[in-house]
N, C-alpha and C. Protein backbone atom coordinates (compact mmCIF):
# COMPACT_ATOMS: atom_id res chain seq x y z
N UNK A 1 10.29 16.63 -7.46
CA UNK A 1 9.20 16.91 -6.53
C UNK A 1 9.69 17.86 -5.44
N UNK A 2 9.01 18.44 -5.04
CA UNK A 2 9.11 19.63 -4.18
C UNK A 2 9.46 18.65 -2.45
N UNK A 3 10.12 19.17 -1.71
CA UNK A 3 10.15 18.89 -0.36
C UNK A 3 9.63 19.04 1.23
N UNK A 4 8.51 19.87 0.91
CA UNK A 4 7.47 19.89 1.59
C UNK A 4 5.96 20.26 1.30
N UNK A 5 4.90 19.51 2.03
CA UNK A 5 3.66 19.71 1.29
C UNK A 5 2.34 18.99 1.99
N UNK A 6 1.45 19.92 1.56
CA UNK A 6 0.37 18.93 2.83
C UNK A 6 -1.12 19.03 1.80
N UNK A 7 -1.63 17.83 2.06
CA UNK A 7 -2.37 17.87 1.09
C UNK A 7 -3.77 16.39 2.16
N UNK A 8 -5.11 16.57 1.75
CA UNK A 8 -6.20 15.46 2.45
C UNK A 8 -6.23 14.27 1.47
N UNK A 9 -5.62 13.49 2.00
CA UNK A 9 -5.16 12.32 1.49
C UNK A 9 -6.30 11.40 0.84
N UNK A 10 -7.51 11.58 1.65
CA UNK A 10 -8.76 10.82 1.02
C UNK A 10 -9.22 11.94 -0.07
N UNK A 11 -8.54 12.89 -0.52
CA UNK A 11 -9.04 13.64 -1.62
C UNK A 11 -8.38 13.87 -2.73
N UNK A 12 -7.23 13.39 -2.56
CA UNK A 12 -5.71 13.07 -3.82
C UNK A 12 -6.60 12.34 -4.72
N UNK A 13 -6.43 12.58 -6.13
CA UNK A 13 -6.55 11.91 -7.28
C UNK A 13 -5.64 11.06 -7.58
N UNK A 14 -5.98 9.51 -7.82
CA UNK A 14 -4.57 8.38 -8.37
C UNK A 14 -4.70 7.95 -9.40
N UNK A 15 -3.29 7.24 -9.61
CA UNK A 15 -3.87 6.95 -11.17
C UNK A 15 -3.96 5.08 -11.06
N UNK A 16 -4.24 4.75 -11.90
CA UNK A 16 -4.60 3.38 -12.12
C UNK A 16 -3.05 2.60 -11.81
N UNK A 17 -3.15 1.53 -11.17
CA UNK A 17 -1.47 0.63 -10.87
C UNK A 17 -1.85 -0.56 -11.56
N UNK A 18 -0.94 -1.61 -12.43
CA UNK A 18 -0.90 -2.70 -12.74
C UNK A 18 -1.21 -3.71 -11.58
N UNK A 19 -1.84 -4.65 -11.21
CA UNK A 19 -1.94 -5.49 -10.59
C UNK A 19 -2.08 -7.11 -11.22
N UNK A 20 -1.08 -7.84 -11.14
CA UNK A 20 -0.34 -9.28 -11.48
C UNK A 20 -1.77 -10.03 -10.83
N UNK A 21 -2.68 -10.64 -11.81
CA UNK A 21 -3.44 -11.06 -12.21
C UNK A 21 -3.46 -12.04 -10.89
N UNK A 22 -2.45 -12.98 -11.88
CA UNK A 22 -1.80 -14.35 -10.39
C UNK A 22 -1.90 -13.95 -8.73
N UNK A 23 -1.88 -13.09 -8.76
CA UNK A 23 -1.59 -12.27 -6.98
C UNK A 23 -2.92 -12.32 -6.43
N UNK A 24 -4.53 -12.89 -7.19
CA UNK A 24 -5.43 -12.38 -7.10
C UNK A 24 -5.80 -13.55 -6.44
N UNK A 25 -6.78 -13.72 -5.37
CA UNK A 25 -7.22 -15.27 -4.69
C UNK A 25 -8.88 -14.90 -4.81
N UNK A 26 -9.04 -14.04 -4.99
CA UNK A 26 -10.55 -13.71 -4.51
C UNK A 26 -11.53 -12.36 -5.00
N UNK A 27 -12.18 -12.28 -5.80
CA UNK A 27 -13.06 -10.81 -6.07
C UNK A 27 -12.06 -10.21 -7.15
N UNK A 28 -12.52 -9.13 -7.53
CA UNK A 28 -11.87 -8.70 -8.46
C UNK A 28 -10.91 -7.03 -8.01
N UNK A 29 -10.06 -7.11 -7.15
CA UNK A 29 -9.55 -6.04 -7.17
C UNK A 29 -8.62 -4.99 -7.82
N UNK A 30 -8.36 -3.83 -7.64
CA UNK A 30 -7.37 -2.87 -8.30
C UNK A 30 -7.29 -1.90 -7.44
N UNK A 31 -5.71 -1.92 -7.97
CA UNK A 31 -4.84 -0.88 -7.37
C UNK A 31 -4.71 0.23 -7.97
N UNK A 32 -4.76 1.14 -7.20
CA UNK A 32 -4.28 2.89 -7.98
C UNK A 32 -3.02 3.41 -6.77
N UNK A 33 -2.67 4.48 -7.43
CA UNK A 33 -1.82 5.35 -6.16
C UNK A 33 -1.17 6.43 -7.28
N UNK A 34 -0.20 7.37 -6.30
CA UNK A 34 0.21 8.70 -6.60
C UNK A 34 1.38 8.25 -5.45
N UNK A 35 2.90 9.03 -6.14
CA UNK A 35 3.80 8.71 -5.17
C UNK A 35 3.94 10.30 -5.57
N UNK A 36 3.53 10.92 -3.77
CA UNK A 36 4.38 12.58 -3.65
C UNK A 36 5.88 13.11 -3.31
N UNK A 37 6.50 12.35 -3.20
CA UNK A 37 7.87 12.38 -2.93
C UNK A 37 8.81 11.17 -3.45
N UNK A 38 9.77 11.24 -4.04
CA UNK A 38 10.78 10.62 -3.83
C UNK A 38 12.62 11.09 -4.10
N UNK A 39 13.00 10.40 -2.91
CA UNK A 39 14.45 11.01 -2.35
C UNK A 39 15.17 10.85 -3.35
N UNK A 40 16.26 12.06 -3.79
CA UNK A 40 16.71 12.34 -4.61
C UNK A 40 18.00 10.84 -4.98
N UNK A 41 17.96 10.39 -4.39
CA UNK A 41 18.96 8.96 -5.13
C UNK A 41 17.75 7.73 -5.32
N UNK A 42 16.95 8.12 -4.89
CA UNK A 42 15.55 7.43 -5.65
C UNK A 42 15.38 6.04 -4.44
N UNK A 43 15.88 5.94 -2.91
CA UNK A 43 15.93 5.06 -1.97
C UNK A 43 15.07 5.09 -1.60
N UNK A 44 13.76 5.51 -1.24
CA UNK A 44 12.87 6.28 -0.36
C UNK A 44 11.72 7.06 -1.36
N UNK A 45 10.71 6.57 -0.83
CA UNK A 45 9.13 8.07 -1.73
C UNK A 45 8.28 7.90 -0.19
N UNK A 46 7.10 8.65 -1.05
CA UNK A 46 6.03 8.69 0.13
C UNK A 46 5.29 8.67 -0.92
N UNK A 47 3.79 8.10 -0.39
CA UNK A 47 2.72 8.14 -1.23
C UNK A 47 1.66 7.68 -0.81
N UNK A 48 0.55 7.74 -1.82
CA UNK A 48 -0.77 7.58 -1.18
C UNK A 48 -1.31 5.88 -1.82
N UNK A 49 -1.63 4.99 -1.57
CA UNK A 49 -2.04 3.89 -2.94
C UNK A 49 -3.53 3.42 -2.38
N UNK A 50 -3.92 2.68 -2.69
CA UNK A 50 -5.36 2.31 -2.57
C UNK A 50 -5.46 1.01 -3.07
N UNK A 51 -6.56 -0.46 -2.13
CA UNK A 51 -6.86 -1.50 -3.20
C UNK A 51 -8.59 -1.11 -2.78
N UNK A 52 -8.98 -1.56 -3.77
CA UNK A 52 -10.83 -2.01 -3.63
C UNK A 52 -10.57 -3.93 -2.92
N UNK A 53 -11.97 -3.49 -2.86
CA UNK A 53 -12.34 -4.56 -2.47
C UNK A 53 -11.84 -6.26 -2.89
N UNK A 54 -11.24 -7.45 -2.57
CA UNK A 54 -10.46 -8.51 -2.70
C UNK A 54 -9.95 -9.30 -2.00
N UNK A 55 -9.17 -9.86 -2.50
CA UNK A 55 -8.17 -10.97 -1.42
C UNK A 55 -6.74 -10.65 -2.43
N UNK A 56 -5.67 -10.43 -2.40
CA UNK A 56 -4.36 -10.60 -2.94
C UNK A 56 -3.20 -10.77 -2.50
N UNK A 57 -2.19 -11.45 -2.66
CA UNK A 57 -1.05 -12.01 -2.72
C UNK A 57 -0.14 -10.90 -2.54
N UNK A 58 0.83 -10.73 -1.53
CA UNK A 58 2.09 -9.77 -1.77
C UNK A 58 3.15 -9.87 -0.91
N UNK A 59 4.62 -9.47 -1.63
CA UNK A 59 5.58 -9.58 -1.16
C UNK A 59 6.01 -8.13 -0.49
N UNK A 60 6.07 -7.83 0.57
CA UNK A 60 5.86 -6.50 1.66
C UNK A 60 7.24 -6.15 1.03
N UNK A 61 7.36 -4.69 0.88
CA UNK A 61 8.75 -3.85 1.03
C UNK A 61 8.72 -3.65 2.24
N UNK A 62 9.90 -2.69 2.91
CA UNK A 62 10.13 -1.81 4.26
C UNK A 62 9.27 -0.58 3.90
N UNK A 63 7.91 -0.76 5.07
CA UNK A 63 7.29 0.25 4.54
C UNK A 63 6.85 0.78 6.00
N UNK A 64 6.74 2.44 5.93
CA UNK A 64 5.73 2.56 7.42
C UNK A 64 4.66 3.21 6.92
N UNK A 65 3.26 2.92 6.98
CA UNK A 65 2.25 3.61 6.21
C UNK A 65 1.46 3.76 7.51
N UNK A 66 0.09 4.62 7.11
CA UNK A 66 -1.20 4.96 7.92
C UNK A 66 -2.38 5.19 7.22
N UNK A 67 -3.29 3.93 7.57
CA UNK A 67 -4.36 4.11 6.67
C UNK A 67 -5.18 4.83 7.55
N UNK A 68 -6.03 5.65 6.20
CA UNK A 68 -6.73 7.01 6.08
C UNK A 68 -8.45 6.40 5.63
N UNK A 69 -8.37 5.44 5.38
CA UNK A 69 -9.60 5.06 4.53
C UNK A 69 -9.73 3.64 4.59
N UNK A 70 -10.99 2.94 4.79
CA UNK A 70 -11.20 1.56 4.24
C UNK A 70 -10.92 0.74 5.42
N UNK A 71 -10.93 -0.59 5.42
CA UNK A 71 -10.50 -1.94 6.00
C UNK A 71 -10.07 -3.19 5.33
N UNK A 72 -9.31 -3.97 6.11
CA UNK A 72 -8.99 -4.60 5.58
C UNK A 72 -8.00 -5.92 6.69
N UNK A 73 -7.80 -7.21 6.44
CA UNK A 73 -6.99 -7.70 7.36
C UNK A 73 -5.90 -8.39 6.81
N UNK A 74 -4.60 -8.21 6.75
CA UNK A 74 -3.26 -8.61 6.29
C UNK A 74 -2.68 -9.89 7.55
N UNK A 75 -2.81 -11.14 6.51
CA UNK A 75 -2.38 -12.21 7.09
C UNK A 75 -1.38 -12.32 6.76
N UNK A 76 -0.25 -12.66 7.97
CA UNK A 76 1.61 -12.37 8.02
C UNK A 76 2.55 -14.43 7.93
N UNK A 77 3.08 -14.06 7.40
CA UNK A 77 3.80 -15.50 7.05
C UNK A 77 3.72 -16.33 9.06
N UNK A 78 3.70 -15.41 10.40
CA UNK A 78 4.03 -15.97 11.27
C UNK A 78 2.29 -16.47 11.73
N UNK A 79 1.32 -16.21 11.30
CA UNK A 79 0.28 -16.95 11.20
C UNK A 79 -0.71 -15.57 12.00
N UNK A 80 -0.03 -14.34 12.11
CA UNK A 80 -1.04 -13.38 12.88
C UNK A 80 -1.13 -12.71 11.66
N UNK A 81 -2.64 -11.99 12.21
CA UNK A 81 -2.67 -11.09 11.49
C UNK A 81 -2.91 -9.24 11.56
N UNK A 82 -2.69 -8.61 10.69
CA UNK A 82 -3.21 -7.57 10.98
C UNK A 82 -4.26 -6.80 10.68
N UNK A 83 -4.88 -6.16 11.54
CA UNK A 83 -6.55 -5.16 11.07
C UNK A 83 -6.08 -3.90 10.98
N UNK A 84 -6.43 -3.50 9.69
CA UNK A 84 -6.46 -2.43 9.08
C UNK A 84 -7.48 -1.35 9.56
N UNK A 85 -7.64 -0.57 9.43
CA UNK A 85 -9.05 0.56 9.80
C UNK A 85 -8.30 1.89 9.61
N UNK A 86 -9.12 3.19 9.67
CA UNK A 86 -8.78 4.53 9.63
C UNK A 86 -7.78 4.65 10.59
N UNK A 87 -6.83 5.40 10.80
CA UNK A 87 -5.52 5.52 11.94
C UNK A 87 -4.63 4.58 12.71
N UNK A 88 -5.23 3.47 11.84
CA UNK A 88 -3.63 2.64 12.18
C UNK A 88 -2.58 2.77 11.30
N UNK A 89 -1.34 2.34 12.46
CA UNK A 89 -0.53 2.79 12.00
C UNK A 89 0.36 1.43 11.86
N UNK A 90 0.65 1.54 10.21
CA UNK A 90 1.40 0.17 10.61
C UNK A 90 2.94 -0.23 9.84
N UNK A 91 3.79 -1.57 9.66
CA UNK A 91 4.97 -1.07 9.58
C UNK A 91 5.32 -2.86 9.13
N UNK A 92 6.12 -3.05 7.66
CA UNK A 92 6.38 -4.11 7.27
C UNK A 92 8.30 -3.90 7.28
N UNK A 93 8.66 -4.62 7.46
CA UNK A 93 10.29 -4.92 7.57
C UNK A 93 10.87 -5.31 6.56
N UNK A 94 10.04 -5.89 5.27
CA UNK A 94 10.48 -5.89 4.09
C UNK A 94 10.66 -7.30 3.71
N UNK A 95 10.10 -8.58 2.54
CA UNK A 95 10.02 -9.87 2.48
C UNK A 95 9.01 -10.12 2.66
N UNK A 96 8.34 -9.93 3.71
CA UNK A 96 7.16 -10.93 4.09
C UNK A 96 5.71 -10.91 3.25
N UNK A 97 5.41 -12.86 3.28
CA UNK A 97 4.87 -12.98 1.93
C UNK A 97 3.33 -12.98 2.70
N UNK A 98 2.41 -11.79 2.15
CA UNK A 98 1.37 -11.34 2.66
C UNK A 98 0.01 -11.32 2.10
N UNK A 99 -1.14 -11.93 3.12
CA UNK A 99 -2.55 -11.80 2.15
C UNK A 99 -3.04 -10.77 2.48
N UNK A 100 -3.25 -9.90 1.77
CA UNK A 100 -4.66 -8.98 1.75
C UNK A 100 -6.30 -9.21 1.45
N UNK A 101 -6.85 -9.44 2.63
CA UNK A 101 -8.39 -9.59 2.35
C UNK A 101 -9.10 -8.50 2.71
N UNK A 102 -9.44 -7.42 1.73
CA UNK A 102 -9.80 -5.91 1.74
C UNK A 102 -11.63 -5.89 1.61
N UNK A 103 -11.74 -5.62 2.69
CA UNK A 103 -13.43 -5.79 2.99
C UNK A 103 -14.09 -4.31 2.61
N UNK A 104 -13.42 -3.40 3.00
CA UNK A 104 -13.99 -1.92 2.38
C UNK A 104 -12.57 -1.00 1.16
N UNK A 105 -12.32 -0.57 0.17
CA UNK A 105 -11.71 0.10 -0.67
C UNK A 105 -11.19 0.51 0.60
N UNK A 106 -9.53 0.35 0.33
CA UNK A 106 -8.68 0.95 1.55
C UNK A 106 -7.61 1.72 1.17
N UNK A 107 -7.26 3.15 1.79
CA UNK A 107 -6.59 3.86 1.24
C UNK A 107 -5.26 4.10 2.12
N UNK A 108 -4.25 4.25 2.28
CA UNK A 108 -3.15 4.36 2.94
C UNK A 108 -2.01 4.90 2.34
N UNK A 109 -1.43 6.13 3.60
CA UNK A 109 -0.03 6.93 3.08
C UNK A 109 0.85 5.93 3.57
N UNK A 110 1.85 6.46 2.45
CA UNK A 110 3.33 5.22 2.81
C UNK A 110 4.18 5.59 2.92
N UNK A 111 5.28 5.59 3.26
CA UNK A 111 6.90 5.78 3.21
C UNK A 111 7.89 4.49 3.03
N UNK A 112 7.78 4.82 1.52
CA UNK A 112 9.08 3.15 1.56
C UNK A 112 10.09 3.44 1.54
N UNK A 113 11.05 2.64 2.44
CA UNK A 113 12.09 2.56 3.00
C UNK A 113 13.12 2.26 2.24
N UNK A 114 12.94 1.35 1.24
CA UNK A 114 13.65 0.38 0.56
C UNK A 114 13.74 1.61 -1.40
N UNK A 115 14.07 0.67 -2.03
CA UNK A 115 14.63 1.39 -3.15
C UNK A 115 12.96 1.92 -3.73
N UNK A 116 12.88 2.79 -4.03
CA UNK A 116 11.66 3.08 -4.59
C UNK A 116 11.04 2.76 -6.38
N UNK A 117 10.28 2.72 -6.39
CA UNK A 117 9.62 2.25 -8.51
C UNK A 117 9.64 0.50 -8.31
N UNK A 118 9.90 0.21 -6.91
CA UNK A 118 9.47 -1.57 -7.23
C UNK A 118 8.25 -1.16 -6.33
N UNK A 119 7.10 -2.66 -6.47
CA UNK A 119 6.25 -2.70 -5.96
C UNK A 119 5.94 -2.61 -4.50
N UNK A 120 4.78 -1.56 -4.33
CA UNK A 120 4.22 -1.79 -2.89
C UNK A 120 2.87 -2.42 -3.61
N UNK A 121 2.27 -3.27 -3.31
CA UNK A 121 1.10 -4.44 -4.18
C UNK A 121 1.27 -4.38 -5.42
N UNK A 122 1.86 -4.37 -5.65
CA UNK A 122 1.95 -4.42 -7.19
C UNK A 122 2.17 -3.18 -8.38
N UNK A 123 2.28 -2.40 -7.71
CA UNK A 123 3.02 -1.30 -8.78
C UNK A 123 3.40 -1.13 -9.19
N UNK A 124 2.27 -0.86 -5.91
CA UNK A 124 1.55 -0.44 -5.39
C UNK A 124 1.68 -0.42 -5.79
């Protein structure tokens, strides 16, 4: 992949992501995404992923993302939670075992921190 590049993130085409059935508490959701970068020892990508509408189960990488699209509220193992919306900006430390209850199709760029091709929701 090339090393620099700018592109409207709510207009990227993704492709379809596996999503672990079990992970599912509520509605029927799915994941897609497109990863535009990843660092040449493969530690690190950036990318775009997306869930529809649901409730699901997930184990957070080190991630710093900014959603572009959608809502949604991510309940954190310490009992808070977080609200999702267009331009937040937000940031997981990596472990933490997380609900997603996605009220509008939510779209968000990422940067994972951690080794990249394992899951961000399930892949993200």
């Amino acid at each position: 992949m090339i090393g620099a590049f700018a592109l409207v993130a709510g207009e990227a085409t993704l492709s379809p992501q596996h999503l672990d059935p079990k992970t599912v508490l509520a509605g029927n959701p799915s994941v897609s995404g497109k990863t535009l970068w990843t660092s040449p020892d493969g530690s690190q990508s950036v990318g775009i992923w997306q869930i529809t509408e649901g409730t699901v189960t997930d184990v957070e990488q080190a991630e710093l993302f900014v959603v572009v699209e959608g809502a949604a509220e991510v309940d954190l193992p310490s009992g808070e939670t977080l609200r999702l919306m267009p331009g937040v900006v937000g940031f997981f430390a990596g472990g933490e075992k997380t609900v997603w209850r996605t009220s509008q199709t939510l779209r968000k760029v990422y940067h994972l921190l951690g080794k990249a091709g394992a899951a961000e929701h399930q892949s993200p």
